[in-house]
PDB file of N, CA and C in Angstrom:
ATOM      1  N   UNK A   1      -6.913 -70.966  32.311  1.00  0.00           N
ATOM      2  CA  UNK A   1      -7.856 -71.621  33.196  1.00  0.00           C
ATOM      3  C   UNK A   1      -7.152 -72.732  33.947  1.00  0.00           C
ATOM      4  N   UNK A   2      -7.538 -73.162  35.238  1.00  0.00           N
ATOM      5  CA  UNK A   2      -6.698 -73.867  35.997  1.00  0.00           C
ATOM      6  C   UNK A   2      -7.308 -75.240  35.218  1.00  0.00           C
ATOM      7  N   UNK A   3      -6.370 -76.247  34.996  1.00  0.00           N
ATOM      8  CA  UNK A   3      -6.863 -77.638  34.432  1.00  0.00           C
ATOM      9  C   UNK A   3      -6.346 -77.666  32.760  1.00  0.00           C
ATOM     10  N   UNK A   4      -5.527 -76.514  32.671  1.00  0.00           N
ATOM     11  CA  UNK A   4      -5.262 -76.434  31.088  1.00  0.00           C
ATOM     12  C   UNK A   4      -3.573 -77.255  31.057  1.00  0.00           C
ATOM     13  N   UNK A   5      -3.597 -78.128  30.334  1.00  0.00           N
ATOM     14  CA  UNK A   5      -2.352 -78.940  30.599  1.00  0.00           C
ATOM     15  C   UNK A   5      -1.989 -79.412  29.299  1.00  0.00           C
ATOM     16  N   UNK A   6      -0.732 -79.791  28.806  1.00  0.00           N
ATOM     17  CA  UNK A   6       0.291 -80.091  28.091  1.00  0.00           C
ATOM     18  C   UNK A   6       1.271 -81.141  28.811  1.00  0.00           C
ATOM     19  N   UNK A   7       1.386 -82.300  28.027  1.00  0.00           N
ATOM     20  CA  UNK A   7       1.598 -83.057  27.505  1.00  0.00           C
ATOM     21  C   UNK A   7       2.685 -83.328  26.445  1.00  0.00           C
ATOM     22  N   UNK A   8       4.558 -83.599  26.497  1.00  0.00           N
ATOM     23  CA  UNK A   8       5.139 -83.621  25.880  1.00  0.00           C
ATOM     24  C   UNK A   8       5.603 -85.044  26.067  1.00  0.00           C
ATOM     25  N   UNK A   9       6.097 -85.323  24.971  1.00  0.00           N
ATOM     26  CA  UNK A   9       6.894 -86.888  24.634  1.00  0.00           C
ATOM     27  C   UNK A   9       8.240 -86.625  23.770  1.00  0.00           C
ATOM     28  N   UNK A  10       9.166 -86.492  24.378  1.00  0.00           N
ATOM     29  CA  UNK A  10      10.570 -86.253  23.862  1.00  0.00           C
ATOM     30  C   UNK A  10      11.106 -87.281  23.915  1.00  0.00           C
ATOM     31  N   UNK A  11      11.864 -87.683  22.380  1.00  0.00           N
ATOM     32  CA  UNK A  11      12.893 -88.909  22.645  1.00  0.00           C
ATOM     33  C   UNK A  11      14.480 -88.448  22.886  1.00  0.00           C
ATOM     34  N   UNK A  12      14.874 -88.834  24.340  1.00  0.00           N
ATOM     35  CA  UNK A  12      16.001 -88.939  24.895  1.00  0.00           C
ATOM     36  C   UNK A  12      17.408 -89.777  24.729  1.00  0.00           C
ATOM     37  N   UNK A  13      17.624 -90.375  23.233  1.00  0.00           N
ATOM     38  CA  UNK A  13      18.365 -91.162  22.997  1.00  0.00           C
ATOM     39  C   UNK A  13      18.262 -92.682  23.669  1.00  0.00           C
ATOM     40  N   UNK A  14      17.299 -93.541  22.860  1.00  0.00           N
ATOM     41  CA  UNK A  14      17.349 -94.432  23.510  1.00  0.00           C
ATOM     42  C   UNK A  14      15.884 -94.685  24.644  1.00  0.00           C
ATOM     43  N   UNK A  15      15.599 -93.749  25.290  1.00  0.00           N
ATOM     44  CA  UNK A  15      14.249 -93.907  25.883  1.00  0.00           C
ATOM     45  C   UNK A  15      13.117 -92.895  25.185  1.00  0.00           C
ATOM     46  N   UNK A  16      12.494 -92.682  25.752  1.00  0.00           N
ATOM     47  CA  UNK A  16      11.306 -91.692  25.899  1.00  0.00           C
ATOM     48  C   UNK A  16      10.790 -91.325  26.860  1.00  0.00           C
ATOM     49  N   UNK A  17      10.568 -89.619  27.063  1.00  0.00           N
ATOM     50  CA  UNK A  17      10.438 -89.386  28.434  1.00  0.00           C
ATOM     51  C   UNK A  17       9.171 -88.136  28.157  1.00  0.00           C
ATOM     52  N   UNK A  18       8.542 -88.130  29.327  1.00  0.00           N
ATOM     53  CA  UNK A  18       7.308 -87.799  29.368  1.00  0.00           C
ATOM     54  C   UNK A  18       7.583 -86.447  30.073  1.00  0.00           C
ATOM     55  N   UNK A  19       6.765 -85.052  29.497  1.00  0.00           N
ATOM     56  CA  UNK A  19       6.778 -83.604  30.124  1.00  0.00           C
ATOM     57  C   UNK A  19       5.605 -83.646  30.138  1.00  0.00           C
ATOM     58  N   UNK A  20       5.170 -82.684  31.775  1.00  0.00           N
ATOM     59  CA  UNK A  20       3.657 -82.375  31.184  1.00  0.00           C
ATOM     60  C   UNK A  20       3.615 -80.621  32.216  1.00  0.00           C
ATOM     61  N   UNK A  21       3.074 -79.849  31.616  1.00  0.00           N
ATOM     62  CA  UNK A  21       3.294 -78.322  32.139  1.00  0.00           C
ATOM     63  C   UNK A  21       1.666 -78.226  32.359  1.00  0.00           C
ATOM     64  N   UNK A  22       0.918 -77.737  33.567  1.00  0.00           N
ATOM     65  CA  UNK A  22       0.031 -77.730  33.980  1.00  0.00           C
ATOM     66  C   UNK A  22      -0.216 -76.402  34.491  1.00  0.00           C
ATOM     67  N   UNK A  23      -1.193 -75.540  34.269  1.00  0.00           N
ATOM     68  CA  UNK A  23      -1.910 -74.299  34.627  1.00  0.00           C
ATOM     69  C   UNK A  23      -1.695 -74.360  36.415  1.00  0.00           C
ATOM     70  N   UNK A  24      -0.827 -73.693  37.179  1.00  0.00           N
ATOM     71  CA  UNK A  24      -1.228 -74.154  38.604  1.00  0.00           C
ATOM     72  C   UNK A  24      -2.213 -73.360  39.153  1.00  0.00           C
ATOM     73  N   UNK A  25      -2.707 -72.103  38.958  1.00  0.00           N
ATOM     74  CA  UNK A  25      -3.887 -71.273  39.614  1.00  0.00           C
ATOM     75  C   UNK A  25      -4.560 -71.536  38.789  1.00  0.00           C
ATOM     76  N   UNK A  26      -6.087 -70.820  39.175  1.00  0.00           N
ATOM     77  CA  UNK A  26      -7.119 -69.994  38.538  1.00  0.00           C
ATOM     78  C   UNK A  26      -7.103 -69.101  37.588  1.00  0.00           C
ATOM     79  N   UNK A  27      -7.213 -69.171  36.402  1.00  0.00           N
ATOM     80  CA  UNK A  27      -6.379 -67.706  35.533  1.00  0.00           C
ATOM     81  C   UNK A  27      -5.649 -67.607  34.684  1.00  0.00           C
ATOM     82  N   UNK A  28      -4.651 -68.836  34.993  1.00  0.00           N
ATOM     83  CA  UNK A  28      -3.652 -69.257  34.368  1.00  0.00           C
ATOM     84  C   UNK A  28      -3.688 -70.175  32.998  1.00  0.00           C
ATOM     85  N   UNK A  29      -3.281 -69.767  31.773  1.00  0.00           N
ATOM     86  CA  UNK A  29      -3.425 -70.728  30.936  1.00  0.00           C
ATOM     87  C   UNK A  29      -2.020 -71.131  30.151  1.00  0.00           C
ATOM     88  N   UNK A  30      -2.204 -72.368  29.451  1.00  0.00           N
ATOM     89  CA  UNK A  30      -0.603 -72.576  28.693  1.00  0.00           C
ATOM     90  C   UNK A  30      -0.870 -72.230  27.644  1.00  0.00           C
ATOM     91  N   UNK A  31       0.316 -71.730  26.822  1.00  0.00           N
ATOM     92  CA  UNK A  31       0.615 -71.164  25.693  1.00  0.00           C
ATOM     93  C   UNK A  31       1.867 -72.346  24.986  1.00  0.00           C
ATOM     94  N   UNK A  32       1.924 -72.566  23.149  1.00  0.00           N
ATOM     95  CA  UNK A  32       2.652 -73.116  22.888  1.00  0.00           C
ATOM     96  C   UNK A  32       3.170 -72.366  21.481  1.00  0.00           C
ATOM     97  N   UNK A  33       4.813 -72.445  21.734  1.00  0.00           N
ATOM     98  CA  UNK A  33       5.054 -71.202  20.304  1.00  0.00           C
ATOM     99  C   UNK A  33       6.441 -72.280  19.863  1.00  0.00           C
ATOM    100  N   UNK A  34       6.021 -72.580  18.959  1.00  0.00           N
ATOM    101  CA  UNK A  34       7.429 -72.876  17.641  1.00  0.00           C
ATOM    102  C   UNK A  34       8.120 -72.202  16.990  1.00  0.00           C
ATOM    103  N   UNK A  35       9.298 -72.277  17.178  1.00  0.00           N
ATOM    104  CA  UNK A  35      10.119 -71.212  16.214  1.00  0.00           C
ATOM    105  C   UNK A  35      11.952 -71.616  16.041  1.00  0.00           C
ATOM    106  N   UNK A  36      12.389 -71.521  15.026  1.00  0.00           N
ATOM    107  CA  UNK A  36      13.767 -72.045  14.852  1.00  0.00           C
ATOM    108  C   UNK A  36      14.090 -73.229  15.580  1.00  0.00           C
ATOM    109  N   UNK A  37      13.414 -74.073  15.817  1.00  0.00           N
ATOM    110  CA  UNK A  37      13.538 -75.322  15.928  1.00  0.00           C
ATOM    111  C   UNK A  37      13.530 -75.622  17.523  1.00  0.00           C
ATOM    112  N   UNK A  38      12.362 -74.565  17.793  1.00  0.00           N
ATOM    113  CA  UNK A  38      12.282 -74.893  19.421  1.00  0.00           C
ATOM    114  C   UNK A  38      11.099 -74.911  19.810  1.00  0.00           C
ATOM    115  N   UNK A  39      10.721 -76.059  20.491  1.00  0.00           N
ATOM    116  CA  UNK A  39       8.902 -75.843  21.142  1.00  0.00           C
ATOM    117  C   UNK A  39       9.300 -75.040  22.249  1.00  0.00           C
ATOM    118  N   UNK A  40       8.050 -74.097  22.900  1.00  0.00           N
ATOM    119  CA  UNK A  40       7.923 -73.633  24.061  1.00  0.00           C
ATOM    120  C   UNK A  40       6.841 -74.097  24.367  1.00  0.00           C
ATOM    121  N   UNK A  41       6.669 -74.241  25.837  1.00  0.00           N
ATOM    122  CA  UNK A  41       5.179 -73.990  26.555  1.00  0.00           C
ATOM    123  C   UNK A  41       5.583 -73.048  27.638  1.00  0.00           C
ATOM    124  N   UNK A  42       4.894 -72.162  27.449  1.00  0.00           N
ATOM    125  CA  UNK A  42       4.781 -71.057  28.666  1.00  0.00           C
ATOM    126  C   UNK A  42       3.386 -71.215  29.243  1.00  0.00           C
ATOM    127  N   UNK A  43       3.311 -71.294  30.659  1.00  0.00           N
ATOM    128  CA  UNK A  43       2.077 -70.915  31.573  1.00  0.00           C
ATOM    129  C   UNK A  43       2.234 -69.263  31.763  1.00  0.00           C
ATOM    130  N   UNK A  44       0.857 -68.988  31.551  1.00  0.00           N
ATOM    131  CA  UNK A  44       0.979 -67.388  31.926  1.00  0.00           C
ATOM    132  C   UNK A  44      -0.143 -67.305  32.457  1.00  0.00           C
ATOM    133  N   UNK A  45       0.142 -66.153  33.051  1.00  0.00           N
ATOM    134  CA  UNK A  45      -0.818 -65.012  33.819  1.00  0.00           C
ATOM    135  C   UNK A  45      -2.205 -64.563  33.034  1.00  0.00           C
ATOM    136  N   UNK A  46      -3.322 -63.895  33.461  1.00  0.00           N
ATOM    137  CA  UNK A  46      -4.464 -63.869  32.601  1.00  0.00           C
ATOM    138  C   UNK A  46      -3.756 -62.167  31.945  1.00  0.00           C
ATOM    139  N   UNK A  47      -3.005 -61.444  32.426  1.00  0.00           N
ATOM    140  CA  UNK A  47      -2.195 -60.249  31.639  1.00  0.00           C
ATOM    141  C   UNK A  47      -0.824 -60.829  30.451  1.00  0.00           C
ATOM    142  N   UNK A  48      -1.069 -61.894  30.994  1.00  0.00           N
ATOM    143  CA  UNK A  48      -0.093 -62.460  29.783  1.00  0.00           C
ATOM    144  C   UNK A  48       1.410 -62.489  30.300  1.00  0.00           C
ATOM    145  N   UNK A  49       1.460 -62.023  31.656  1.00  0.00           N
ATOM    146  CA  UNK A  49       3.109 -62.299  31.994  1.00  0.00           C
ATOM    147  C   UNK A  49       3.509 -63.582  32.016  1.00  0.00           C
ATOM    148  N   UNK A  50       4.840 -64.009  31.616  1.00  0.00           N
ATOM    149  CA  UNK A  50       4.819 -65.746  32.275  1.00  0.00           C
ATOM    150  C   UNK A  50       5.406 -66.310  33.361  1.00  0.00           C
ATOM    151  N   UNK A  51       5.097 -67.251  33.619  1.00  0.00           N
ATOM    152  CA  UNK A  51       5.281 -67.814  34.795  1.00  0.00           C
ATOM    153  C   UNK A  51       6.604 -68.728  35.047  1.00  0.00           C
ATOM    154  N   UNK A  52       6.558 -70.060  34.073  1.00  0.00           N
ATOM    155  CA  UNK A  52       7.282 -70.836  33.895  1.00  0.00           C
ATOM    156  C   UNK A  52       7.209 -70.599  32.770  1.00  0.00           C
ATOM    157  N   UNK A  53       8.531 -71.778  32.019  1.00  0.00           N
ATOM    158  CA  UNK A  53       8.439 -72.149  30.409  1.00  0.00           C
ATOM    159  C   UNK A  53       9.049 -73.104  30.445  1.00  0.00           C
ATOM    160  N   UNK A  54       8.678 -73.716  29.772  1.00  0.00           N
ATOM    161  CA  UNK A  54       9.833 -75.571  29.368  1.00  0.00           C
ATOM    162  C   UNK A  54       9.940 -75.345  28.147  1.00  0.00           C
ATOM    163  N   UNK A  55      11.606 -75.760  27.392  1.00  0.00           N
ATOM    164  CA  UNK A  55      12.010 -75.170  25.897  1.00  0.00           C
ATOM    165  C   UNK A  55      12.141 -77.000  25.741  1.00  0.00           C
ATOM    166  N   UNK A  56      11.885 -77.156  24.484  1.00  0.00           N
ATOM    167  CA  UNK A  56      12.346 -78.791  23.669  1.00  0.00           C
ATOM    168  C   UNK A  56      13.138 -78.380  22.253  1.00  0.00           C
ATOM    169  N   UNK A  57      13.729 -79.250  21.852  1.00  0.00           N
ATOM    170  CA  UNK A  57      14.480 -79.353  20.804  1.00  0.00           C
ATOM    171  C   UNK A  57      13.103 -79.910  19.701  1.00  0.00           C
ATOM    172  N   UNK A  58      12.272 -79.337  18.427  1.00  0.00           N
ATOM    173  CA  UNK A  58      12.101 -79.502  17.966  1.00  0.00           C
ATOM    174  C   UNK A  58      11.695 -80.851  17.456  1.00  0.00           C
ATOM    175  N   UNK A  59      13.306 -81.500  16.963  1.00  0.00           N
ATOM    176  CA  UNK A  59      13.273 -82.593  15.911  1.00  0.00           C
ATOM    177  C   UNK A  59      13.495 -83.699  17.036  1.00  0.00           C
ATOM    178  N   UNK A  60      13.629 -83.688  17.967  1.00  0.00           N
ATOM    179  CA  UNK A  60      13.181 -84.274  19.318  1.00  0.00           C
ATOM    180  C   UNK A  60      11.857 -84.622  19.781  1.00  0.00           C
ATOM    181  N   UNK A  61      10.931 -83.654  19.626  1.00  0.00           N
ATOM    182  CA  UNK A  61       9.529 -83.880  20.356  1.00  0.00           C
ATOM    183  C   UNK A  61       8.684 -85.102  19.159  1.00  0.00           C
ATOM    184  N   UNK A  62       8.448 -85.926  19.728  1.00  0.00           N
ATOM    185  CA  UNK A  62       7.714 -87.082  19.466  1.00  0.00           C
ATOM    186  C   UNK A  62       6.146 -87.164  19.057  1.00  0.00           C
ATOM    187  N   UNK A  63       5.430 -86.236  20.052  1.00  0.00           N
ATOM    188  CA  UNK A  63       4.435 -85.762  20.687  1.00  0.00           C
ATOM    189  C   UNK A  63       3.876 -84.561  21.438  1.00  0.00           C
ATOM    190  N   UNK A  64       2.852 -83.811  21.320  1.00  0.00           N
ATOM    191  CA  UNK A  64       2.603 -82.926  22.051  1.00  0.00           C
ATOM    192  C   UNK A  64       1.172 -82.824  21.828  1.00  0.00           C
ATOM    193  N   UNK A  65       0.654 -83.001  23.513  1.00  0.00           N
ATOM    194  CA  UNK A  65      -1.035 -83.428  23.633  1.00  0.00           C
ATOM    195  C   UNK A  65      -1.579 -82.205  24.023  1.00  0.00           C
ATOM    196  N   UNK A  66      -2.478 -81.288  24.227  1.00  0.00           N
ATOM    197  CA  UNK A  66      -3.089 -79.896  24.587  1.00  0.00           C
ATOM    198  C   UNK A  66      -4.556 -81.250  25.003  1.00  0.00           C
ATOM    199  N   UNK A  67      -4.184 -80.466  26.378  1.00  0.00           N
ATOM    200  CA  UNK A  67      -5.658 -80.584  27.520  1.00  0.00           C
ATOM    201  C   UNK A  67      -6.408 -79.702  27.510  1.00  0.00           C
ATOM    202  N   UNK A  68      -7.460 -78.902  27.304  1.00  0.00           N
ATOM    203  CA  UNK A  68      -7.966 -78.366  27.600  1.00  0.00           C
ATOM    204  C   UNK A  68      -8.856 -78.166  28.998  1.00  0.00           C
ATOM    205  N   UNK A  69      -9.159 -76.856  29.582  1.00  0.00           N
ATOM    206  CA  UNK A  69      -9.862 -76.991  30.849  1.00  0.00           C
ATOM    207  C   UNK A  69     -10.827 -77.881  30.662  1.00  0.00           C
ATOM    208  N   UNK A  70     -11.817 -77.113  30.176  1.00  0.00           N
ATOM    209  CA  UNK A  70     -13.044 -77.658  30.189  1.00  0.00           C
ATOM    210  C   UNK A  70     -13.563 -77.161  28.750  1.00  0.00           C
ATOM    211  N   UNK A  71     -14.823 -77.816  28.006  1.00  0.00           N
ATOM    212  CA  UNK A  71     -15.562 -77.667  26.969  1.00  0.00           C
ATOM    213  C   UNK A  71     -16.913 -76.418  27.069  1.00  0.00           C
ATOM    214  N   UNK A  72     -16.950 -76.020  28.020  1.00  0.00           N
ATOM    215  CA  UNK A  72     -17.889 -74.793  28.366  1.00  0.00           C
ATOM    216  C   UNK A  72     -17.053 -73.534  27.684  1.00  0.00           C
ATOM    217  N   UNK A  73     -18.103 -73.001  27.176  1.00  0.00           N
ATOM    218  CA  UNK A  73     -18.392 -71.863  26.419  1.00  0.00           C
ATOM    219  C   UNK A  73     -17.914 -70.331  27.317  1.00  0.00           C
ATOM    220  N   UNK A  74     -16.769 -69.580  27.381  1.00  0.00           N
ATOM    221  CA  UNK A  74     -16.488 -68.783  27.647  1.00  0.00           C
ATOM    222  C   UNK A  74     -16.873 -67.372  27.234  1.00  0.00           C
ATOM    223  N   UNK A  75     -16.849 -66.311  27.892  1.00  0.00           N
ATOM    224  CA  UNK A  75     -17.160 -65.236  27.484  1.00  0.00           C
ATOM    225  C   UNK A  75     -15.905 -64.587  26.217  1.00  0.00           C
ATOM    226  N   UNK A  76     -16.766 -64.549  25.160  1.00  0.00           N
ATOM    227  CA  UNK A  76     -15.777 -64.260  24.251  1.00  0.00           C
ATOM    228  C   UNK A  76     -15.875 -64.700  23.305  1.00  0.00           C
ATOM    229  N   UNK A  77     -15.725 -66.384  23.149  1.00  0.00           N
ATOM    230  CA  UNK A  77     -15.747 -67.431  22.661  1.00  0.00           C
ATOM    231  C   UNK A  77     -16.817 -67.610  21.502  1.00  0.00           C
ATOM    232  N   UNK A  78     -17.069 -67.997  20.703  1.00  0.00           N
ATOM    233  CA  UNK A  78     -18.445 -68.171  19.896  1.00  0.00           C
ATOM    234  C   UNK A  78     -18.567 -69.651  19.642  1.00  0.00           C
ATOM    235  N   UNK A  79     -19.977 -69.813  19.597  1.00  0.00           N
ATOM    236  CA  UNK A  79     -20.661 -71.051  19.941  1.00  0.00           C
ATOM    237  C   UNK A  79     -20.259 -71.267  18.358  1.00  0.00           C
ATOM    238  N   UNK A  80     -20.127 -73.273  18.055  1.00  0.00           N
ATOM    239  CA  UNK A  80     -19.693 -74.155  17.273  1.00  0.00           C
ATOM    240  C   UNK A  80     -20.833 -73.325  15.652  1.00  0.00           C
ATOM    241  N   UNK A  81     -20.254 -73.518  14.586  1.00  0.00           N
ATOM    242  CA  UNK A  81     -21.520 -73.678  13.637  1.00  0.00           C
ATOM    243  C   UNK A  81     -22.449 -74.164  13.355  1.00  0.00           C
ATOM    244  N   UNK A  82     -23.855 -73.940  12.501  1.00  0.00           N
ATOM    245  CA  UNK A  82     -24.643 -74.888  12.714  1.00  0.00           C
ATOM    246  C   UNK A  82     -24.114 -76.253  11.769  1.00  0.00           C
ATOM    247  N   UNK A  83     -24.372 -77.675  12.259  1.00  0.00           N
ATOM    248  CA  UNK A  83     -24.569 -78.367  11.896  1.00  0.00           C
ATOM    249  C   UNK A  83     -22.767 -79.113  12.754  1.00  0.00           C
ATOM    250  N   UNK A  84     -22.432 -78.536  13.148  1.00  0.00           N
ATOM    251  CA  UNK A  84     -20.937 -78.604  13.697  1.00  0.00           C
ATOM    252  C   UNK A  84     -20.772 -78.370  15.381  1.00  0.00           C
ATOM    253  N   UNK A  85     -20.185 -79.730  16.018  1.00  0.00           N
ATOM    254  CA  UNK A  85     -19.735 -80.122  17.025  1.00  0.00           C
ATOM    255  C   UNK A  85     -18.270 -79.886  17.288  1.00  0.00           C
ATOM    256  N   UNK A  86     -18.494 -79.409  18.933  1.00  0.00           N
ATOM    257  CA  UNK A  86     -16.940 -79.524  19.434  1.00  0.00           C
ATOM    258  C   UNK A  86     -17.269 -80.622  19.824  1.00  0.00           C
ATOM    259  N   UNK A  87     -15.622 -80.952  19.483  1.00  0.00           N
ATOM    260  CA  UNK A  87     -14.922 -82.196  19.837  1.00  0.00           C
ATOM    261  C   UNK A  87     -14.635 -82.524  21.387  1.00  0.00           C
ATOM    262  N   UNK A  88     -15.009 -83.419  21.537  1.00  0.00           N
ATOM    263  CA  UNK A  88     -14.992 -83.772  23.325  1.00  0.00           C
ATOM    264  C   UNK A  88     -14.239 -85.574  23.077  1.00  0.00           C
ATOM    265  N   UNK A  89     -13.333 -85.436  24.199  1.00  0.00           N
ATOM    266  CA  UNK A  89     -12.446 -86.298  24.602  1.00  0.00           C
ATOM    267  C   UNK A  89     -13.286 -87.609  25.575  1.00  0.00           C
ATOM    268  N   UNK A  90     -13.287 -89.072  24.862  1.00  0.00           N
ATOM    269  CA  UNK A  90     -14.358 -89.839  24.788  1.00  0.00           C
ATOM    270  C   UNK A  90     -13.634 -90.445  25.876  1.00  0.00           C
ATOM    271  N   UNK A  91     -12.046 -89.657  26.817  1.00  0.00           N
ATOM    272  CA  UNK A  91     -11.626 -90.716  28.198  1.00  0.00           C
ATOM    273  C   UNK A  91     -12.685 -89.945  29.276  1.00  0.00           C
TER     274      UNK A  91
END
């Protein structure tokens, strides 16, 4: 979904530096996969091809924030349990 964004904080020896990988169309959502000591974020396609990817060193990343589009209920999706709230971002 366009508005789906990530948020990285890598320490650079000495500073800290800010990534952020953003959905650029309609359609498009980010994906995040760990493995042998590497973050990915891939933006992909709604078929799942990808688009971009930004790789981090693991024991490096500081931080990593997931934006979501929006809190509306998608086709697919199943509504919260009873007695149980999604979580909504109080900025």
């Amino acid at each position: 979904m366009k508005g789906d964004r990530v948020e990285i904080v890598v320490d650079a020896g000495g500073e800290v530096r800010t990534y952020e990988l953003t959905a650029t169309r309609a359609g498009r959502r980010v994906e995040i996969s760990t493995g042998r000591g590497v973050i990915e974020v891939t933006e992909v396609t709604r078929t799942g091809t990808p688009v971009r990817t930004a790789r981090f060193m693991a024991n490096r990343v500081l931080a990593l924030v997931e934006h979501p589009a929006s809190d509306r209920l998608v086709a697919g999706d199943e509504a919260p349990a009873p007695g149980r709230q999604r979580l909504r971002s109080s900025a």
